[in-house]
PDB file of N, CA and C in Angstrom:
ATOM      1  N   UNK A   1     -15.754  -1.719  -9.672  1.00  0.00           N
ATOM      2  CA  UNK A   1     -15.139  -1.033  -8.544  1.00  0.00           C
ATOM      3  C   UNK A   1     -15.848   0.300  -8.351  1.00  0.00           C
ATOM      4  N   UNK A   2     -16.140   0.656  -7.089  1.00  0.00           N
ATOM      5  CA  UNK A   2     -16.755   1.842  -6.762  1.00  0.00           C
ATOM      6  C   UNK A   2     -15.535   2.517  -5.744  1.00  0.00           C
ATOM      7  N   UNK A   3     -15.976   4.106  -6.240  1.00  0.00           N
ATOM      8  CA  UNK A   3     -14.448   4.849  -5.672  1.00  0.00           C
ATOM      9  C   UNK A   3     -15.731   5.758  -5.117  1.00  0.00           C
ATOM     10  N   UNK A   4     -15.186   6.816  -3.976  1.00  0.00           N
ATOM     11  CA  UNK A   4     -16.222   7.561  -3.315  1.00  0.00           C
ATOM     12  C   UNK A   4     -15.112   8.425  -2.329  1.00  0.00           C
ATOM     13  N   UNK A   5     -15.603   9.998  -2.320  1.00  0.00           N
ATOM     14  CA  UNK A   5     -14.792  10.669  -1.680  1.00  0.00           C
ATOM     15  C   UNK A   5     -15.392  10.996  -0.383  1.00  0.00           C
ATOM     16  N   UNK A   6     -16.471  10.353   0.011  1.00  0.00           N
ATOM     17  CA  UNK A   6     -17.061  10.177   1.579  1.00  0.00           C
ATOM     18  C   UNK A   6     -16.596   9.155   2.427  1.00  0.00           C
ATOM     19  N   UNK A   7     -16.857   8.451   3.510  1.00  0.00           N
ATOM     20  CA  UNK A   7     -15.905   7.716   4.160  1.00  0.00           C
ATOM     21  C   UNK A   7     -17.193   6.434   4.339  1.00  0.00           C
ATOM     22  N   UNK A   8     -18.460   6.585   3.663  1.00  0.00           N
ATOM     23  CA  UNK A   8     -19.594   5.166   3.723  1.00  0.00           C
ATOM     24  C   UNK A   8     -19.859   5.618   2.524  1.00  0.00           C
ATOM     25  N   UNK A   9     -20.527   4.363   2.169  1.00  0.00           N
ATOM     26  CA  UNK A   9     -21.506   4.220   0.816  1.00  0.00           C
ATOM     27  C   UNK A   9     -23.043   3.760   1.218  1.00  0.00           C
ATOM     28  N   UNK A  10     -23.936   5.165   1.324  1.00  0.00           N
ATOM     29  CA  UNK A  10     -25.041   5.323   1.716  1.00  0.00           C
ATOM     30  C   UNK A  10     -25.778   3.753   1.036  1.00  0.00           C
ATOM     31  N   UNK A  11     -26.501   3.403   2.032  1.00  0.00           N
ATOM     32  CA  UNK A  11     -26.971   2.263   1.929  1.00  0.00           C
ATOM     33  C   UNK A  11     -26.330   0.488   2.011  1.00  0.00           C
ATOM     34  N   UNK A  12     -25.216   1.146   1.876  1.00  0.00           N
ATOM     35  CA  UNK A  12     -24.288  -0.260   1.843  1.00  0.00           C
ATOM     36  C   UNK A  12     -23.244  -0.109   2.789  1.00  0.00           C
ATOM     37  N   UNK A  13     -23.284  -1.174   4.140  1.00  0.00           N
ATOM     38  CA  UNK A  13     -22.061  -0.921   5.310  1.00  0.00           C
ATOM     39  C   UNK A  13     -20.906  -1.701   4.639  1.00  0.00           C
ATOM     40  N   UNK A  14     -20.053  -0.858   5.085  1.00  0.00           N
ATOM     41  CA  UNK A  14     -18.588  -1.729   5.023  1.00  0.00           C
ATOM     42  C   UNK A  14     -18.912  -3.025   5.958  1.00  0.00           C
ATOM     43  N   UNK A  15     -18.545  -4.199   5.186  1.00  0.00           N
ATOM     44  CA  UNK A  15     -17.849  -5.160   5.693  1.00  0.00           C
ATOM     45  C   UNK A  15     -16.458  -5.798   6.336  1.00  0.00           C
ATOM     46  N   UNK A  16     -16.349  -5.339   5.769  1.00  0.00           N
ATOM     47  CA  UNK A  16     -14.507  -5.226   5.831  1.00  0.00           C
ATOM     48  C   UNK A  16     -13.478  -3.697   5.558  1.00  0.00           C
ATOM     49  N   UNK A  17     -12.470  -3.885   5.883  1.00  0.00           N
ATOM     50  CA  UNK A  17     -11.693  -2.512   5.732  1.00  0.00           C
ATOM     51  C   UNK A  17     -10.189  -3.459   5.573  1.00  0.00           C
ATOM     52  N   UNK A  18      -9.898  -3.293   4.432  1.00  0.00           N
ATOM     53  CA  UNK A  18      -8.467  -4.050   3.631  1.00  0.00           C
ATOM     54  C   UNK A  18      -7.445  -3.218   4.010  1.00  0.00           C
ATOM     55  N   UNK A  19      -7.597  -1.891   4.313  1.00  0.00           N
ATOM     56  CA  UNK A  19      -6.151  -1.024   4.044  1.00  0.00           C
ATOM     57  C   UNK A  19      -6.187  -0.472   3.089  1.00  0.00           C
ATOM     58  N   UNK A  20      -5.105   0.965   3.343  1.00  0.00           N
ATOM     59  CA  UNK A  20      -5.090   1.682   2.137  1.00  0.00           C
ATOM     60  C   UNK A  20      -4.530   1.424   0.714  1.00  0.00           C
ATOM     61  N   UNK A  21      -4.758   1.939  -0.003  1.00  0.00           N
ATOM     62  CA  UNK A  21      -4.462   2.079  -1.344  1.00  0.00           C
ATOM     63  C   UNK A  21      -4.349   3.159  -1.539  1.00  0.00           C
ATOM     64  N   UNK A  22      -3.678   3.273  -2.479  1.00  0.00           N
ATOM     65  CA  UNK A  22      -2.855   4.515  -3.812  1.00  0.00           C
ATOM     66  C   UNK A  22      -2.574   4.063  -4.999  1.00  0.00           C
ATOM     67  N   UNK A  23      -2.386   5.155  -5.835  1.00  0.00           N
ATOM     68  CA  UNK A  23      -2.241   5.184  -7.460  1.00  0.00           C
ATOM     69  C   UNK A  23      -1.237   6.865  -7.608  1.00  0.00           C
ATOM     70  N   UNK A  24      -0.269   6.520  -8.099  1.00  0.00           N
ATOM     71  CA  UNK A  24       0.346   7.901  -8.767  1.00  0.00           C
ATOM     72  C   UNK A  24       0.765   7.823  -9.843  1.00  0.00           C
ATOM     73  N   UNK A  25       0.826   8.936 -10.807  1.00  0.00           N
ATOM     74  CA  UNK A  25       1.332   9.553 -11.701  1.00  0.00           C
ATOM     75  C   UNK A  25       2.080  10.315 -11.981  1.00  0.00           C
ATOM     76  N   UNK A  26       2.934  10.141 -12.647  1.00  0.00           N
ATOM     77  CA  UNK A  26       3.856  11.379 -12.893  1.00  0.00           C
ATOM     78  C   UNK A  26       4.276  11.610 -14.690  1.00  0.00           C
ATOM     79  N   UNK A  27       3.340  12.923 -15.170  1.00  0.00           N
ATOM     80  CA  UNK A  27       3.333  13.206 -16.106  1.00  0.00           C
ATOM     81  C   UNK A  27       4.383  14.633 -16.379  1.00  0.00           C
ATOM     82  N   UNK A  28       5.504  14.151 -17.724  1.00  0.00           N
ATOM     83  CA  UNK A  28       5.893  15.182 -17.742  1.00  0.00           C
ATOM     84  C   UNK A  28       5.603  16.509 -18.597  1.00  0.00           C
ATOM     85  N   UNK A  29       5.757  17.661 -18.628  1.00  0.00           N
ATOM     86  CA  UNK A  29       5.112  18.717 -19.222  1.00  0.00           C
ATOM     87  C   UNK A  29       6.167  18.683 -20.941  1.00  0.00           C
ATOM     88  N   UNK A  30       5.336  18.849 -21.815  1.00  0.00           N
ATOM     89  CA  UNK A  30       5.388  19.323 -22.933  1.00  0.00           C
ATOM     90  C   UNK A  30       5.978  20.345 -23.587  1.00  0.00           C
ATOM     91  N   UNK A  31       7.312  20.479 -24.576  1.00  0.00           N
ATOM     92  CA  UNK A  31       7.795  22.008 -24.855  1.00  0.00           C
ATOM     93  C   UNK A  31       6.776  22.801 -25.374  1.00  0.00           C
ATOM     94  N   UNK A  32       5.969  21.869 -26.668  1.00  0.00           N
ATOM     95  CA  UNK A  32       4.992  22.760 -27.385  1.00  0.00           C
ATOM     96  C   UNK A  32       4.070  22.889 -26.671  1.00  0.00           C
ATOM     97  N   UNK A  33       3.432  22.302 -25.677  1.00  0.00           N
ATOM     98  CA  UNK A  33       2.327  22.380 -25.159  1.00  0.00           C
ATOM     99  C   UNK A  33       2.462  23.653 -24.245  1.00  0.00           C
ATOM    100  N   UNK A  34       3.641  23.436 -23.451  1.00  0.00           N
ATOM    101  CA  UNK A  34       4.522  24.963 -22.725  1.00  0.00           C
ATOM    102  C   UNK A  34       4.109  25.923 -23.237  1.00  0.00           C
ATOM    103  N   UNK A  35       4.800  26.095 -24.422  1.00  0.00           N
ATOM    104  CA  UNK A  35       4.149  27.804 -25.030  1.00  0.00           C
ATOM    105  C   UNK A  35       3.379  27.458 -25.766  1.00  0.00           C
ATOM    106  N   UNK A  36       2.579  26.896 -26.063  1.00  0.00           N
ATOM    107  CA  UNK A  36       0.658  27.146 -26.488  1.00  0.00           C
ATOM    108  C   UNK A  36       0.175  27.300 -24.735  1.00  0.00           C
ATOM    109  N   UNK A  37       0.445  26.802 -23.771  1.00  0.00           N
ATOM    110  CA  UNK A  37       0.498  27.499 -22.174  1.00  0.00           C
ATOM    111  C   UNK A  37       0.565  28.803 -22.325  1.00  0.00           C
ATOM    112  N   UNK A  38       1.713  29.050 -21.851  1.00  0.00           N
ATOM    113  CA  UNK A  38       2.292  30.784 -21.876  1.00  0.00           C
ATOM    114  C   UNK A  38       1.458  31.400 -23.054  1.00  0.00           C
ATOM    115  N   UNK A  39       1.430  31.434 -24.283  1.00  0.00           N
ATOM    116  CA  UNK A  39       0.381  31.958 -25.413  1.00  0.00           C
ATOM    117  C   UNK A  39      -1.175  31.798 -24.649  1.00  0.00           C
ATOM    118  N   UNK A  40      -1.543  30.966 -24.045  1.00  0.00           N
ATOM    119  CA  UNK A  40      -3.184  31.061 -23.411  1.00  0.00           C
ATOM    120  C   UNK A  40      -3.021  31.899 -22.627  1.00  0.00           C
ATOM    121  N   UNK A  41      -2.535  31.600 -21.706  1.00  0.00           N
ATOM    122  CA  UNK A  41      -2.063  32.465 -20.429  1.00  0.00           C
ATOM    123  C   UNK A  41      -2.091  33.915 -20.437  1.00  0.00           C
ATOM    124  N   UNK A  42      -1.218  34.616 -21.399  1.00  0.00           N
ATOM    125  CA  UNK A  42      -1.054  35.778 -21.776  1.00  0.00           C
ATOM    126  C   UNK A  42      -1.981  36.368 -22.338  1.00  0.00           C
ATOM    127  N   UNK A  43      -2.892  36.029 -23.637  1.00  0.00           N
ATOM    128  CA  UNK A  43      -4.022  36.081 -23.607  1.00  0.00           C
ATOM    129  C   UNK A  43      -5.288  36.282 -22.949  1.00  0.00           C
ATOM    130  N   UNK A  44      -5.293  35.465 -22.031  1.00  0.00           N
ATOM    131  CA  UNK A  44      -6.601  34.745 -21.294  1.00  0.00           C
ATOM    132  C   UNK A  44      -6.809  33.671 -21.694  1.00  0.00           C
ATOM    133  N   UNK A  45      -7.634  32.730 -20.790  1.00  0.00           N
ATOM    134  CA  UNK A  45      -8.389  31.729 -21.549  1.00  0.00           C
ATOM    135  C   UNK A  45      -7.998  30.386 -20.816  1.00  0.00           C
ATOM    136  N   UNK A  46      -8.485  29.440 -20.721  1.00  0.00           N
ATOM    137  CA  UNK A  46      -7.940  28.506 -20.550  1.00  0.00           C
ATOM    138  C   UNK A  46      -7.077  27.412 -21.489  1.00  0.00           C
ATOM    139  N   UNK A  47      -6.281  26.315 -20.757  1.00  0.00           N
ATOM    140  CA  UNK A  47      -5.099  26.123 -20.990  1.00  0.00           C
ATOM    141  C   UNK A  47      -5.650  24.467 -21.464  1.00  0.00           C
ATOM    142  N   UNK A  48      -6.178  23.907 -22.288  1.00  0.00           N
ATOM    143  CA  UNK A  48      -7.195  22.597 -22.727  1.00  0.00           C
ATOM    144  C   UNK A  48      -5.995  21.562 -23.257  1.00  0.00           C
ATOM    145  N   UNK A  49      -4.898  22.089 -23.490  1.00  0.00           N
ATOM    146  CA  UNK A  49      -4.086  20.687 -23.151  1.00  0.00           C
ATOM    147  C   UNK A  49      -3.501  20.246 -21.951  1.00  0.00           C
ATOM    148  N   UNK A  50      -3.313  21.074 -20.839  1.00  0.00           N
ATOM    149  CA  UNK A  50      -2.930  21.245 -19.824  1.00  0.00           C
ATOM    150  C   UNK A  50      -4.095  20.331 -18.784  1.00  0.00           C
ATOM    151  N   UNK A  51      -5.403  20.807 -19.466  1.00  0.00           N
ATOM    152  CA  UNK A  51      -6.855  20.336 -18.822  1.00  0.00           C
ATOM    153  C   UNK A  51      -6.406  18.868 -19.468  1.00  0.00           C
ATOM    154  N   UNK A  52      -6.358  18.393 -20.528  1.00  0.00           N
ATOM    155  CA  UNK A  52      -6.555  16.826 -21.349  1.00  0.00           C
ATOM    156  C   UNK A  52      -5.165  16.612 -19.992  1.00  0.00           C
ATOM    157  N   UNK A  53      -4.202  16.515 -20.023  1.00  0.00           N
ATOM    158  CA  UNK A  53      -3.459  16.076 -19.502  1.00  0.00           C
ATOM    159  C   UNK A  53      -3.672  15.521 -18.129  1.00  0.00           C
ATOM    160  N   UNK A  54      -3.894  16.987 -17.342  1.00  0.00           N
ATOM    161  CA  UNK A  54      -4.478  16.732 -16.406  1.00  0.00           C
ATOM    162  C   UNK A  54      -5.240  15.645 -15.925  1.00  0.00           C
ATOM    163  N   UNK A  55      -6.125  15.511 -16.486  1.00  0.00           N
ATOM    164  CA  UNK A  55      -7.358  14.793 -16.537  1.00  0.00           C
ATOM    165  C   UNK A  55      -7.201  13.381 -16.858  1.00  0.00           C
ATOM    166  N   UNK A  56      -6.329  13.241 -17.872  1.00  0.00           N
ATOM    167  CA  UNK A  56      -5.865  11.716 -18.015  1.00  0.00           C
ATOM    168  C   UNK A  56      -4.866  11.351 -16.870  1.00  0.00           C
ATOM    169  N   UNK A  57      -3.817  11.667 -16.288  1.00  0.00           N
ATOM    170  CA  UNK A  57      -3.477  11.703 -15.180  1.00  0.00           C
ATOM    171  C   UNK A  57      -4.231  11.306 -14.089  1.00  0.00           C
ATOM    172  N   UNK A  58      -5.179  12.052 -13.428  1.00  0.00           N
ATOM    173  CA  UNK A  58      -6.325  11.905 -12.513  1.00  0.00           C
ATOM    174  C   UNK A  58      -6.727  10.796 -12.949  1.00  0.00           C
ATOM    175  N   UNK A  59      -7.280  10.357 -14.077  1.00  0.00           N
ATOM    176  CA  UNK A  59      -8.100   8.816 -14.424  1.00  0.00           C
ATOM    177  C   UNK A  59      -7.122   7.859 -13.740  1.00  0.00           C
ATOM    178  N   UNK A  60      -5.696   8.078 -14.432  1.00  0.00           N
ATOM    179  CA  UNK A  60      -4.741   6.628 -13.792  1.00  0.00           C
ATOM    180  C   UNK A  60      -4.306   6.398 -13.008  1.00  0.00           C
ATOM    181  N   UNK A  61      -3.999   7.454 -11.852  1.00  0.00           N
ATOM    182  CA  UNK A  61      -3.923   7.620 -10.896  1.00  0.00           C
ATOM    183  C   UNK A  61      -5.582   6.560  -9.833  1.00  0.00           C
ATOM    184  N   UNK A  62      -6.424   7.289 -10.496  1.00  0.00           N
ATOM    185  CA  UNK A  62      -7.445   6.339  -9.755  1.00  0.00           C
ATOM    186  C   UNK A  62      -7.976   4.995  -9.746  1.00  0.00           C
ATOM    187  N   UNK A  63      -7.779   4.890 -11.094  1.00  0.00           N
ATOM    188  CA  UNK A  63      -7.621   3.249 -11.698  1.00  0.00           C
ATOM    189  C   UNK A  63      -6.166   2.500 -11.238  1.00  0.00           C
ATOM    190  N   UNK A  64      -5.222   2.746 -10.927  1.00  0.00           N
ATOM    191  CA  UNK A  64      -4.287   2.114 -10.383  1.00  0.00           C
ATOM    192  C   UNK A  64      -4.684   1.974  -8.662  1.00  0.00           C
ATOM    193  N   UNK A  65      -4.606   3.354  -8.311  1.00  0.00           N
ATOM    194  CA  UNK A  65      -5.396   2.715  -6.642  1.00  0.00           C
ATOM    195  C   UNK A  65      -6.789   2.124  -6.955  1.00  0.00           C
ATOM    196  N   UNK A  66      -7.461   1.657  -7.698  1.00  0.00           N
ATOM    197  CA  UNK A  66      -8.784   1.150  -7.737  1.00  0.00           C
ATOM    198  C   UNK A  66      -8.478  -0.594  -7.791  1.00  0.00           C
ATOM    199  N   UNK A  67      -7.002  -0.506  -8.749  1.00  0.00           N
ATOM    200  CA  UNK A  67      -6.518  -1.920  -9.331  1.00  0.00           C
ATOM    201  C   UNK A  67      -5.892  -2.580  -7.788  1.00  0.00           C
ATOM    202  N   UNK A  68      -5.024  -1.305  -7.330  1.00  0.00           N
ATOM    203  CA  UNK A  68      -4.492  -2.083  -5.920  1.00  0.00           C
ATOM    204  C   UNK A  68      -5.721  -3.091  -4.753  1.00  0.00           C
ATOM    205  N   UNK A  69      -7.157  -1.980  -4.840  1.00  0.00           N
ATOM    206  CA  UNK A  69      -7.981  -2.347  -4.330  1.00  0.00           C
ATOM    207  C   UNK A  69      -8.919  -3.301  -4.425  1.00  0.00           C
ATOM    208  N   UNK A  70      -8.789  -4.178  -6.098  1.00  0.00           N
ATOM    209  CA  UNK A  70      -9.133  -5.230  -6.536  1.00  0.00           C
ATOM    210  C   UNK A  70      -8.092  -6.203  -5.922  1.00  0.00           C
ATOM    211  N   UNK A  71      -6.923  -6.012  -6.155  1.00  0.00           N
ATOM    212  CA  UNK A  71      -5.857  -7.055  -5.533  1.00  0.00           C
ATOM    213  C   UNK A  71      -5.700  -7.990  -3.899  1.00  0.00           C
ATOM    214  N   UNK A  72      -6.549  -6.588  -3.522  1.00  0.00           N
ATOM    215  CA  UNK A  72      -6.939  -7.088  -1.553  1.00  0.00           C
ATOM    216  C   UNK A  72      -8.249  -7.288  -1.909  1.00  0.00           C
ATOM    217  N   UNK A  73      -8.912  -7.640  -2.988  1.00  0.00           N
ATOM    218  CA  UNK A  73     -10.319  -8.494  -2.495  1.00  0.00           C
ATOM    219  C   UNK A  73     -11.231  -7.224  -2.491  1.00  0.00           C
ATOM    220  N   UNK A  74     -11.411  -6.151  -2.604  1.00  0.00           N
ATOM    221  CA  UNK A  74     -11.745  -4.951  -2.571  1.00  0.00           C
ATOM    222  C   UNK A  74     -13.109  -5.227  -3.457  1.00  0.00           C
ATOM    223  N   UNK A  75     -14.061  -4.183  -3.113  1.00  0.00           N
ATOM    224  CA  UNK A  75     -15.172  -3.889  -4.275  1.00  0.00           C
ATOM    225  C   UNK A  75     -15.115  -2.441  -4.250  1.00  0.00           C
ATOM    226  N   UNK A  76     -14.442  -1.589  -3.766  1.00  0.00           N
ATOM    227  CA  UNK A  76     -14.825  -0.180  -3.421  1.00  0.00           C
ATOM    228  C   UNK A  76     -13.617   0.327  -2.981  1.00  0.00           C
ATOM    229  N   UNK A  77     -13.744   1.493  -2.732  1.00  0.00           N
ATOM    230  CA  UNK A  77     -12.632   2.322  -2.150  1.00  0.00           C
ATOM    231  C   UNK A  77     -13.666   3.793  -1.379  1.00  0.00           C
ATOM    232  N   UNK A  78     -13.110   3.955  -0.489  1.00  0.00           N
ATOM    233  CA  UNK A  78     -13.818   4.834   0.600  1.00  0.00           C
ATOM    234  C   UNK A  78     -12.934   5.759   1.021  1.00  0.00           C
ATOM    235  N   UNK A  79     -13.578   7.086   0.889  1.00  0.00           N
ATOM    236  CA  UNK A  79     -12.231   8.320   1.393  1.00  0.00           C
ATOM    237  C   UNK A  79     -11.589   8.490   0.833  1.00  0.00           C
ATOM    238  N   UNK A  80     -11.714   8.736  -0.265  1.00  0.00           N
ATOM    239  CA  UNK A  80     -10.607   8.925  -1.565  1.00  0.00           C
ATOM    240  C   UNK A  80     -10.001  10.527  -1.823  1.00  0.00           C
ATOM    241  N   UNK A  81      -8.863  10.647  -1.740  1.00  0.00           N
ATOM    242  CA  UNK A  81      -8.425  12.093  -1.793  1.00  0.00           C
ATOM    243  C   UNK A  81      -7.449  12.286  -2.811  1.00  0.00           C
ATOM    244  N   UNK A  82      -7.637  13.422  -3.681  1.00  0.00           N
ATOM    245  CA  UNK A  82      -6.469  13.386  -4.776  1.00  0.00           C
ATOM    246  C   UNK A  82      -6.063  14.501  -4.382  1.00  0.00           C
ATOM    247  N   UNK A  83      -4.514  14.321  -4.900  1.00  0.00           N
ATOM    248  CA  UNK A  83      -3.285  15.330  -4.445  1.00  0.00           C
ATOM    249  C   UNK A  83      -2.953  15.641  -5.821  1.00  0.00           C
ATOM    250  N   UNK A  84      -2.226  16.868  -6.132  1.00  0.00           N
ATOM    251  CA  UNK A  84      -1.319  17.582  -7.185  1.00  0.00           C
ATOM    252  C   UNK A  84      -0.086  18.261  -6.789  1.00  0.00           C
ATOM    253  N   UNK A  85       0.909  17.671  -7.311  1.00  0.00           N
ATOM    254  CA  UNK A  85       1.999  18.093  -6.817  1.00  0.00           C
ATOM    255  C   UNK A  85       3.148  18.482  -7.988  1.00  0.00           C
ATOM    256  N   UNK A  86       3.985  19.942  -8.439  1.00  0.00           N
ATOM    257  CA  UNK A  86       4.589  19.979  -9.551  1.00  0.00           C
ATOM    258  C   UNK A  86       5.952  19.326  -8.697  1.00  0.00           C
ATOM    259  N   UNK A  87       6.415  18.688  -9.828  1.00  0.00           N
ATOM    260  CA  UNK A  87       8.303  18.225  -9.455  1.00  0.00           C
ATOM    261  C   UNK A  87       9.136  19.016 -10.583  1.00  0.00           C
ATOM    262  N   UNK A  88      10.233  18.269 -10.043  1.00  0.00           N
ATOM    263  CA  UNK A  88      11.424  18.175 -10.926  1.00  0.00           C
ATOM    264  C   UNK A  88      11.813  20.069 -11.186  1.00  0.00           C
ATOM    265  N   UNK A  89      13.077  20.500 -11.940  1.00  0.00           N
ATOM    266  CA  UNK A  89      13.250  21.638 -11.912  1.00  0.00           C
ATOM    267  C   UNK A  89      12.463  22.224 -12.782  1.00  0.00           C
ATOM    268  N   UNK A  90      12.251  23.126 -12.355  1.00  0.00           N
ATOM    269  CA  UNK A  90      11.174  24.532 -13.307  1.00  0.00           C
ATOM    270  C   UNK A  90       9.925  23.547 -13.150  1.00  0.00           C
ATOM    271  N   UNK A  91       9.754  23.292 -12.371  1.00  0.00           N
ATOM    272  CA  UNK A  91       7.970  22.207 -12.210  1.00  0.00           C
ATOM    273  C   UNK A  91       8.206  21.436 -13.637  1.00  0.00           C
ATOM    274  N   UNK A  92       8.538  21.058 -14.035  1.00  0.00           N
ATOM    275  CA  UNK A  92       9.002  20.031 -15.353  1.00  0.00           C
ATOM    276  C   UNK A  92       7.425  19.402 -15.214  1.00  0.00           C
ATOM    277  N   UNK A  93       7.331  18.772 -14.258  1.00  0.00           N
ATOM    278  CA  UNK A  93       6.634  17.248 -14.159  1.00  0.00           C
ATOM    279  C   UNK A  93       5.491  17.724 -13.107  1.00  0.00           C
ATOM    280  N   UNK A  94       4.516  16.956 -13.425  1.00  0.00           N
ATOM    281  CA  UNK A  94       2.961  16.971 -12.461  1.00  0.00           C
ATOM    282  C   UNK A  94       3.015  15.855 -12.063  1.00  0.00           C
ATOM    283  N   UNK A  95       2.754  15.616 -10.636  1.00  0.00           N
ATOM    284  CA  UNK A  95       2.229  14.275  -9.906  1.00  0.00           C
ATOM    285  C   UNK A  95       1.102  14.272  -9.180  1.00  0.00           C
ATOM    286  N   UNK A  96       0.517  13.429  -9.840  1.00  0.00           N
ATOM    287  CA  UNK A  96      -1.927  13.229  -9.115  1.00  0.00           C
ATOM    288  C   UNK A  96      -1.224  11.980  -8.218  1.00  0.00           C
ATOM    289  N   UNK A  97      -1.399  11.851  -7.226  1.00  0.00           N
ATOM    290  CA  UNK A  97      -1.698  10.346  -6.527  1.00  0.00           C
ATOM    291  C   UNK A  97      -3.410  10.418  -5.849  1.00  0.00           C
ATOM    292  N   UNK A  98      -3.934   9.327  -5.568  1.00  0.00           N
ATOM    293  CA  UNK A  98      -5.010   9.001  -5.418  1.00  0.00           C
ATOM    294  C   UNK A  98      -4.810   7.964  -4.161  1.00  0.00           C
ATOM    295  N   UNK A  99      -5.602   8.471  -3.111  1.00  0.00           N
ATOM    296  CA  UNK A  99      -5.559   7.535  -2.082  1.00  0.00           C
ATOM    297  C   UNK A  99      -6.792   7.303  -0.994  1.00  0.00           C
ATOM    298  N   UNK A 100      -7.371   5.884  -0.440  1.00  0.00           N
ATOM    299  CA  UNK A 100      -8.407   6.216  -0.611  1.00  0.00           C
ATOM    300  C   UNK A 100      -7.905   4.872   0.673  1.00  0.00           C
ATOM    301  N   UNK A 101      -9.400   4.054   1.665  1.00  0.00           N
ATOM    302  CA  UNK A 101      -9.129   2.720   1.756  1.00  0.00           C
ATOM    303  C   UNK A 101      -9.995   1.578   1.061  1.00  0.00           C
ATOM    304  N   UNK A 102      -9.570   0.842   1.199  1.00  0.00           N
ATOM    305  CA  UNK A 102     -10.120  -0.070   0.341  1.00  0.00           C
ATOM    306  C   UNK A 102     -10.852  -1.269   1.176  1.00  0.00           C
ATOM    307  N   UNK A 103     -12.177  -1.369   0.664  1.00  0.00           N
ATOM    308  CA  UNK A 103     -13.233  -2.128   1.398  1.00  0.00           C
ATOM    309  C   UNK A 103     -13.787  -3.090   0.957  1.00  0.00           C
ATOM    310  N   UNK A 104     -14.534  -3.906   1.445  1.00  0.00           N
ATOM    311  CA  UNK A 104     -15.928  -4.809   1.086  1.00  0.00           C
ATOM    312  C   UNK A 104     -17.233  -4.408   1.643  1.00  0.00           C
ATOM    313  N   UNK A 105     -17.933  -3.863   0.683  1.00  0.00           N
ATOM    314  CA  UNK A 105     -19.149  -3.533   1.069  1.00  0.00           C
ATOM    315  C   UNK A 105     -20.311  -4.676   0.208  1.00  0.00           C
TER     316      UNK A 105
END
């Protein structure tokens, strides 16, 4: 599966256009990880569980809309945009969704 945040894949035309796809996540935040947060924070520095988290988030988020896009026959996904959004009270929780359309090229 090829994912791409442009709307062609230089050299290769869409054939088809399946419809969109998405992938979300919703990861919730950590007590200890919280204040080893607030402790970076206050400090300086960056926040590297916050980054790991992050980041694994973003992966499944894109692999789930990548999986939706295997399901319609898909080889690709075109226009792909990721969102971050905090929920729940006191931002508790992070949500990545990933959304993109899904093609045959």
């Amino acid at each position: 599966m090829f994912s791409t945040t442009t709307n062609i894949v230089e050299g290769r035309p869409v054939r088809e256009y399946l419809g969109i796809v998405t992938g979300e996540v919703i990861v919730g935040a950590n007590l200890f990880r919280d204040l080893f947060a607030s402790i970076t924070d206050i400090v300086g520095g960056r926040s590297g569980k916050y980054e790991d988290v992050l980041a694994r988030a973003r992966k499944e988020a894109i692999s789930e809309m990548e999986a939706e896009a295997a399901r319609l026959g898909g080889n690709a996904v075109v226009g792909v945009d990721l969102d971050y959004e905090v929920l729940g009270q006191n931002g508790s929780m992070l949500m990545v969704s990933a959304s993109g359309t899904a093609v045959v090229i």
